[in-house]
C-alpha atoms as a PDB file:
ATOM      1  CA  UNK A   1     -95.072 -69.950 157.096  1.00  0.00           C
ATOM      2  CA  UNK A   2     -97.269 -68.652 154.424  1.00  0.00           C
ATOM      3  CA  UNK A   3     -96.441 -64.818 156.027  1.00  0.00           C
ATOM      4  CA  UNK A   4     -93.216 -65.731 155.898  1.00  0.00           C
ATOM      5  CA  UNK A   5     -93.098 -66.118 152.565  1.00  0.00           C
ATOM      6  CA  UNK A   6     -95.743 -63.853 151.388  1.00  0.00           C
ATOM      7  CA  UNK A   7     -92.842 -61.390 152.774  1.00  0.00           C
ATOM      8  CA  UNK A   8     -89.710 -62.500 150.810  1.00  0.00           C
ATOM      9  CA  UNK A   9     -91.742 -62.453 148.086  1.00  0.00           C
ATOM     10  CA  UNK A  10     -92.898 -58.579 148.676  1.00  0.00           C
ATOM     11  CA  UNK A  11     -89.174 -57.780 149.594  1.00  0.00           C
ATOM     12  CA  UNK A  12     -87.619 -59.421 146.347  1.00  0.00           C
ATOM     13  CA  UNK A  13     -90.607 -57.561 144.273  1.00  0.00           C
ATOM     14  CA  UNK A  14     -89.571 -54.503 145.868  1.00  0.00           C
ATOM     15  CA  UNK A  15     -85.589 -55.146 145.307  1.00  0.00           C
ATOM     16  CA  UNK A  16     -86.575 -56.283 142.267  1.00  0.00           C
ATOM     17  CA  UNK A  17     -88.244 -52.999 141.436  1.00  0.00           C
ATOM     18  CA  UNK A  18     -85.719 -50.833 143.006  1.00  0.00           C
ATOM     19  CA  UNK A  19     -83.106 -52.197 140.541  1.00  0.00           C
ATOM     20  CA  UNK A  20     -85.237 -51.665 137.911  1.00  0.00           C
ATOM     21  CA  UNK A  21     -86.078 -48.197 138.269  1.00  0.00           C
ATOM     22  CA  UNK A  22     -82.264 -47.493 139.104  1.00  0.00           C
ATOM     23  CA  UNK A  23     -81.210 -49.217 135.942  1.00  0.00           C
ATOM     24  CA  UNK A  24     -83.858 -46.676 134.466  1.00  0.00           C
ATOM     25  CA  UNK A  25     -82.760 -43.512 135.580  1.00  0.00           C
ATOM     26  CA  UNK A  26     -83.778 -40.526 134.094  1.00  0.00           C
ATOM     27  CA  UNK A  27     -83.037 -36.601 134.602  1.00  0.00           C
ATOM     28  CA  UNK A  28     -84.020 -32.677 133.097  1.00  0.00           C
ATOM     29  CA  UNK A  29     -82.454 -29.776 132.445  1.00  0.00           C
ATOM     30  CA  UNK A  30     -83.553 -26.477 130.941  1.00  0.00           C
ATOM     31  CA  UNK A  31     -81.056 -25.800 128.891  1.00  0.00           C
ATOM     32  CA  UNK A  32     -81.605 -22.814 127.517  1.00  0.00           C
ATOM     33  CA  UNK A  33     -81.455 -21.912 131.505  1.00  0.00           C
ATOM     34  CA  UNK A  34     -78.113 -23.952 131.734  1.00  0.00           C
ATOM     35  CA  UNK A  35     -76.898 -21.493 128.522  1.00  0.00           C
ATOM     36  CA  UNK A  36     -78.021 -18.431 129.807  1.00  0.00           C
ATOM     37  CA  UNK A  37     -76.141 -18.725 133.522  1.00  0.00           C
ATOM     38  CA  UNK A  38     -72.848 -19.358 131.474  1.00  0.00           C
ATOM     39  CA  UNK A  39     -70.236 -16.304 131.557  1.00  0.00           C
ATOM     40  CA  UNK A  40     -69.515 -17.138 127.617  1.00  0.00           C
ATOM     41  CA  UNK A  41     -73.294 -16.985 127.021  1.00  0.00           C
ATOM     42  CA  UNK A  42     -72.572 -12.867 127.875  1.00  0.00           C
ATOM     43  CA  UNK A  43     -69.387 -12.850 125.856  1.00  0.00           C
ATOM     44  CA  UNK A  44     -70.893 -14.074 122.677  1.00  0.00           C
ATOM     45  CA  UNK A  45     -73.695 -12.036 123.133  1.00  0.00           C
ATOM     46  CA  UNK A  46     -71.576  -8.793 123.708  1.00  0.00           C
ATOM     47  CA  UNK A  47     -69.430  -9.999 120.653  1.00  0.00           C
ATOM     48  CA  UNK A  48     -72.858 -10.661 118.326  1.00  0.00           C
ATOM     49  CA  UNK A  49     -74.047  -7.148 119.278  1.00  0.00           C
ATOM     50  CA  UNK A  50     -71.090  -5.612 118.165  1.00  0.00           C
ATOM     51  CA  UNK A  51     -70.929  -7.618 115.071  1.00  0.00           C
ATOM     52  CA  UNK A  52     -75.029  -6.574 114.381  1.00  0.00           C
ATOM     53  CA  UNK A  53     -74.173  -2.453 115.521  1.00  0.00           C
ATOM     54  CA  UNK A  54     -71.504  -2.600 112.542  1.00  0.00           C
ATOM     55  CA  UNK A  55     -73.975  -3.870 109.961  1.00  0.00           C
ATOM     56  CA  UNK A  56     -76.298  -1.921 110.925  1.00  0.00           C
ATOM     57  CA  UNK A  57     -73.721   1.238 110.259  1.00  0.00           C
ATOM     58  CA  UNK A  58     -73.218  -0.227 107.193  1.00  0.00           C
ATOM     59  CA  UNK A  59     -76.738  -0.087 106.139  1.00  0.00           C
ATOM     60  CA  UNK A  60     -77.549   3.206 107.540  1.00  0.00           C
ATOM     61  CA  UNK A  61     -74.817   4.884 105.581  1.00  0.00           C
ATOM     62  CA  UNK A  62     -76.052   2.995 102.167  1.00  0.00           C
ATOM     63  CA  UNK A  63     -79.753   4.444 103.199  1.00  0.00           C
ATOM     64  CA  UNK A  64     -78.534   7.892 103.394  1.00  0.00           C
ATOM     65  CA  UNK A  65     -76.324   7.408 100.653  1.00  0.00           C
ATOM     66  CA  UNK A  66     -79.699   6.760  98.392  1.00  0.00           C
ATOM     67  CA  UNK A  67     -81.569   9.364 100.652  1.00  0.00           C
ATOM     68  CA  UNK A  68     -79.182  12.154  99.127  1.00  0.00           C
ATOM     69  CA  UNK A  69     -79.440  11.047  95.929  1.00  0.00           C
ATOM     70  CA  UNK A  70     -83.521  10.959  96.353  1.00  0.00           C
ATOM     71  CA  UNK A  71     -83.394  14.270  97.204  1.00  0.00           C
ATOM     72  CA  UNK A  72     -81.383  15.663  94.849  1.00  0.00           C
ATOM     73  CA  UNK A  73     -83.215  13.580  91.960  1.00  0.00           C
ATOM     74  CA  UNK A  74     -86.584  15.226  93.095  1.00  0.00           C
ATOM     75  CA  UNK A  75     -84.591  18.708  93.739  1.00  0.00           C
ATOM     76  CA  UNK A  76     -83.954  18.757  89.809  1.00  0.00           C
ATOM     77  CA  UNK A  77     -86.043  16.690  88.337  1.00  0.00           C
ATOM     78  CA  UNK A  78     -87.697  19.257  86.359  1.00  0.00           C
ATOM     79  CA  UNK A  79     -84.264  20.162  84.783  1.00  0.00           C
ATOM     80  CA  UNK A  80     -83.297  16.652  83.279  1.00  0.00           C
ATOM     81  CA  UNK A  81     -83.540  15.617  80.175  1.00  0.00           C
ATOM     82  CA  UNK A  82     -85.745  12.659  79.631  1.00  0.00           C
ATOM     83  CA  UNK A  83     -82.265  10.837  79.135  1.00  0.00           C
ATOM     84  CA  UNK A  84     -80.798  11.528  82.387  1.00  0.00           C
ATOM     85  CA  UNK A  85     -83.983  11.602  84.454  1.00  0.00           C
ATOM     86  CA  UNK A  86     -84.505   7.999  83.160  1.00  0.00           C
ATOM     87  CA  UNK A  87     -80.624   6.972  83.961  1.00  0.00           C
ATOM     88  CA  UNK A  88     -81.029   8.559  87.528  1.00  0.00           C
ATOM     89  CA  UNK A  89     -84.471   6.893  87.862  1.00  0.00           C
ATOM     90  CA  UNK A  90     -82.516   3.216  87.421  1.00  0.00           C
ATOM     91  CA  UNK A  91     -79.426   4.266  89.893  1.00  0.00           C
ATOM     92  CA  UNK A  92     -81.761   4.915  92.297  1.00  0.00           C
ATOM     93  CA  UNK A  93     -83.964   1.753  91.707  1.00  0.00           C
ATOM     94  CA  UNK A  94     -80.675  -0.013  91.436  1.00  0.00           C
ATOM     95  CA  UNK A  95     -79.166   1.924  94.918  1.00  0.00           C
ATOM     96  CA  UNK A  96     -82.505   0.167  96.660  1.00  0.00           C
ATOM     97  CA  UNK A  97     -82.275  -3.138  95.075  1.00  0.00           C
ATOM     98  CA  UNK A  98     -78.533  -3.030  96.614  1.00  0.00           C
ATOM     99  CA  UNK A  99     -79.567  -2.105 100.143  1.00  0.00           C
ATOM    100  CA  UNK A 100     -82.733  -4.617 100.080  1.00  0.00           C
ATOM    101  CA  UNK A 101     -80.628  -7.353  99.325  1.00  0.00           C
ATOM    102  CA  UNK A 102     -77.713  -5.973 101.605  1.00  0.00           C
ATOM    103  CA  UNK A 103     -80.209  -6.161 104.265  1.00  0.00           C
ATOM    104  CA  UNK A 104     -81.224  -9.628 103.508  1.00  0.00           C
ATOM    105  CA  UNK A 105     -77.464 -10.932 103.584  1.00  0.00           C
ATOM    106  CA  UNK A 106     -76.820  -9.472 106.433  1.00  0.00           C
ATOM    107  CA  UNK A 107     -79.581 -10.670 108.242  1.00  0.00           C
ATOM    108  CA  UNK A 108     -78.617 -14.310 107.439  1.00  0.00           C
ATOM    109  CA  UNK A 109     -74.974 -13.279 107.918  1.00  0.00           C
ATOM    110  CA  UNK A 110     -76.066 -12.236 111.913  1.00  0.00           C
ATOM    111  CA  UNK A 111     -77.310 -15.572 112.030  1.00  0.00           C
ATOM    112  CA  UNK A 112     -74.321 -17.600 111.100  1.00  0.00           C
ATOM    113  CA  UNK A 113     -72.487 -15.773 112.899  1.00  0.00           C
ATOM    114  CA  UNK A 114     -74.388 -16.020 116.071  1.00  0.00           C
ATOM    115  CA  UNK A 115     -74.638 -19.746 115.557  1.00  0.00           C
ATOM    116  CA  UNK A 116     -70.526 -19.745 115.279  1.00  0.00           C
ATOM    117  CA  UNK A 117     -70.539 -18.105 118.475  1.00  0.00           C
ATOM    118  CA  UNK A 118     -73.073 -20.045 120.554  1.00  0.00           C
ATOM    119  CA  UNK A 119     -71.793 -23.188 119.198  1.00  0.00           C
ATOM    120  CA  UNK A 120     -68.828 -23.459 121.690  1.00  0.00           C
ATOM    121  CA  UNK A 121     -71.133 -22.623 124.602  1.00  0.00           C
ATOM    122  CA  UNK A 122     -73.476 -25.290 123.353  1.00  0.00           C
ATOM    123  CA  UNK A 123     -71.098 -28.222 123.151  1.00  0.00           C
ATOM    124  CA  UNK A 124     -69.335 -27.020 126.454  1.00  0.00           C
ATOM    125  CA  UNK A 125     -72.580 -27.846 128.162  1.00  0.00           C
ATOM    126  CA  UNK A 126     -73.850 -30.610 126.312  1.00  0.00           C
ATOM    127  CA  UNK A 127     -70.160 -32.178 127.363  1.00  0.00           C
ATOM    128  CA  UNK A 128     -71.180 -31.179 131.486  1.00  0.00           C
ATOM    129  CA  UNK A 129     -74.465 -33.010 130.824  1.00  0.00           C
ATOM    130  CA  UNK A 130     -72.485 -36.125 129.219  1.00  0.00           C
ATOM    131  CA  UNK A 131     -70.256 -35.671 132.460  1.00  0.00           C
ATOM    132  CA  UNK A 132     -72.888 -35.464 134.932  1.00  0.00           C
ATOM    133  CA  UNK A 133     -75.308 -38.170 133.772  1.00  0.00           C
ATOM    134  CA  UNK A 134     -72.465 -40.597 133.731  1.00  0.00           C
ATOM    135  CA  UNK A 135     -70.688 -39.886 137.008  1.00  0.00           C
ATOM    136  CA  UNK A 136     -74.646 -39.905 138.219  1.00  0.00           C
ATOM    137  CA  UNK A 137     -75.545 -43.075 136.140  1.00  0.00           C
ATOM    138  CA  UNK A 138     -78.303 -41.183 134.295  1.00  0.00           C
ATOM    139  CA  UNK A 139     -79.949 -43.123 131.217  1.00  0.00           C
ATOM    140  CA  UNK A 140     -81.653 -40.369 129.683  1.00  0.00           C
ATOM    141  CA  UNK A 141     -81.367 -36.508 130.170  1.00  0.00           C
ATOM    142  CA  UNK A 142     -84.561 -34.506 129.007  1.00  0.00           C
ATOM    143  CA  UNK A 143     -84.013 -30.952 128.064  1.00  0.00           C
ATOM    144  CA  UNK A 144     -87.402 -29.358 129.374  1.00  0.00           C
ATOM    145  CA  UNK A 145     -86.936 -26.289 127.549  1.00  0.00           C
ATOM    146  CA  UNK A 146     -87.414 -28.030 124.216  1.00  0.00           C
ATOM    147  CA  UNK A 147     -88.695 -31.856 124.684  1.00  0.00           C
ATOM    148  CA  UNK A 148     -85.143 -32.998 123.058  1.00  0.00           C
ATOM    149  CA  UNK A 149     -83.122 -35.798 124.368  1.00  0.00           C
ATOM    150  CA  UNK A 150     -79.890 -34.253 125.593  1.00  0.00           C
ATOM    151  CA  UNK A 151     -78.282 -37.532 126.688  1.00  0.00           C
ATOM    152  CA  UNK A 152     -78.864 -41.497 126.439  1.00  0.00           C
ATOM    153  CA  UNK A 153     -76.650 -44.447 126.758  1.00  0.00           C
ATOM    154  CA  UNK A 154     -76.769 -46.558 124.157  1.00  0.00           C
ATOM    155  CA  UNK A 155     -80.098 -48.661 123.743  1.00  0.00           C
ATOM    156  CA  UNK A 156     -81.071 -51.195 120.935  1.00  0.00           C
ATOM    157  CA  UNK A 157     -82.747 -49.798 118.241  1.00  0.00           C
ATOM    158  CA  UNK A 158     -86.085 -50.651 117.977  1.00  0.00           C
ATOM    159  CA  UNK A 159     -87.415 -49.302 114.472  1.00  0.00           C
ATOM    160  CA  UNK A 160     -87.014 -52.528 112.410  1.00  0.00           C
ATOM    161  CA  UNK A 161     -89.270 -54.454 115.120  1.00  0.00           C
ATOM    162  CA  UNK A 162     -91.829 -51.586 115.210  1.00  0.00           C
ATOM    163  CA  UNK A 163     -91.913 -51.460 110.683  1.00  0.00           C
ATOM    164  CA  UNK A 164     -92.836 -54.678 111.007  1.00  0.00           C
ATOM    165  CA  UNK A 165     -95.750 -54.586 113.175  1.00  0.00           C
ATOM    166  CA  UNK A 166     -96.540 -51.825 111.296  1.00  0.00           C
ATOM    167  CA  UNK A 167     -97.081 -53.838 108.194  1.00  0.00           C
ATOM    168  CA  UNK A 168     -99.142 -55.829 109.797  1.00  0.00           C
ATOM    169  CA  UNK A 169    -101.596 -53.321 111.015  1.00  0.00           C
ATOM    170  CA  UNK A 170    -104.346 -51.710 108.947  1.00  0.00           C
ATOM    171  CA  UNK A 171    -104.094 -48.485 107.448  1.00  0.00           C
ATOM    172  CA  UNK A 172    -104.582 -44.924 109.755  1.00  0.00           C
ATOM    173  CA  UNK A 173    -108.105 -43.301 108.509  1.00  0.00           C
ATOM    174  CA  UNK A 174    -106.662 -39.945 107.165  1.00  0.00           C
ATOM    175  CA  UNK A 175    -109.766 -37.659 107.505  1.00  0.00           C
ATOM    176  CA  UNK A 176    -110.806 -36.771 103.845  1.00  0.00           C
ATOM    177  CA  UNK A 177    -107.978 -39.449 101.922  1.00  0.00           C
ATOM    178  CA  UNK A 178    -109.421 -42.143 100.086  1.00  0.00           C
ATOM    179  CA  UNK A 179    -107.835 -45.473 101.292  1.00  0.00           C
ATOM    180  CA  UNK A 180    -108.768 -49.337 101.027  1.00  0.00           C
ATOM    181  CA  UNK A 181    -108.695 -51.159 103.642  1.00  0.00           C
ATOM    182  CA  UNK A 182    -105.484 -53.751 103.684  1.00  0.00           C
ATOM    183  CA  UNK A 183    -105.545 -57.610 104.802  1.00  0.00           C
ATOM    184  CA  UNK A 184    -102.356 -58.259 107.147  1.00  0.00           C
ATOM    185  CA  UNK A 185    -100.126 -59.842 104.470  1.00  0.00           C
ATOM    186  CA  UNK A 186    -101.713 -58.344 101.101  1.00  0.00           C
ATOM    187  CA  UNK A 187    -101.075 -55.229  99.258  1.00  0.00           C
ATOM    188  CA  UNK A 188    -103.926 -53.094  98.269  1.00  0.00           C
ATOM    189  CA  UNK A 189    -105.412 -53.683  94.659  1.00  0.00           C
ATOM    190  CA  UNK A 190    -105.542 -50.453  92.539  1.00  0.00           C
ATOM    191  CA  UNK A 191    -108.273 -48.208  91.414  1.00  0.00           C
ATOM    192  CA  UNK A 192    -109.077 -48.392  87.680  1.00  0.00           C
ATOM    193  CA  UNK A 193    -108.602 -44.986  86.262  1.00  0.00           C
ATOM    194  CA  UNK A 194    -110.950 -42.104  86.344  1.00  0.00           C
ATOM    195  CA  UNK A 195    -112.989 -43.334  89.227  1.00  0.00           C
END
């Protein structure tokens, strides 16, 4: 008898446990592997070049432009007044100034427009994760490429619960901050001034 039920009790633990961990499922995904297998991942990439080659034209013909003028400055230099050696001084300071900052938009320019581009990839496979962990009955999806949470069913939050035990608890030590210790329940008295 007691074997008996020394077994239904080892069978309903291990039901019991089976449920549980179903109930608890949880998957990965790489997805910057996921992206980088996608065909658009190669279109956006081919369209990005293209969009990159044509600012860097841009900015090679602006660095000749102010190469010529360089050369021709130092060419005849010694033949300009004081008046006109200063003025061509300032276009060519001014020439530089234009292509630095040139440079600089179009560097965040690239960006924006390579985050336009991979955004449609992006939400077409975060929409095929949403897919698959439901039709799989995934809780959580882990994206092992970055530590992020790609997926979750809804959960209660639990951050109220947690600020309050928090409150409760005494201060962390922060190596090399001055801190007074706090009684559960009592705020810390201040420090008179200048000590």
């Amino acid at each position: 008898m007691k074997n008996l039920v020394k077994t239904i009790a080892i069978v309903a633990f291990t039901l019991g446990t089976i449920t549980v961990t179903k109930a608890q499922k949880i998957a990965h995904i790489s997805l910057d592997s996921l992206i980088t297998i996608m065909a658009e991942s190669k279109t956006a990439q081919e369209v990005a070049q293209k969009y990159l080659k044509d600012l860097e034209t841009q900015v090679a013909t602006m660095d000749s432009e102010l190469q010529t003028k360089y050369a021709d400055y130092m060419k005849n230099k010694d033949t300009y007044s004081a008046l006109v050696a200063n003025t061509k001084e300032t276009e060519l300071q001014d020439l530089n100034k234009r292509i630095e900052d040139f440079k600089a938009q179009a560097q965040q320019d690239y960006q924006r427009k390579y985050g336009e581009l991979s955004k449609p990839i992006y939400d077409k496979a975060k929409k095929a994760i949403d897919i698959v962990a439901k039709e799989n009955g995934y809780k959580y999806v882990l994206d092992t490429s970055t530590g992020n949470v790609l997926y979750s069913e809804s959960s209660d939050d639990i951050l109220t619960l947690v600020k309050k035990k928090l409150d409760t608890m005494e201060p962390a030590q922060i190596p090399g901050a001055q801190t007074t210790p706090k009684t559960p329940g009592t705020k810390p008295s201040p420090k008179p001034a200048g000590k």
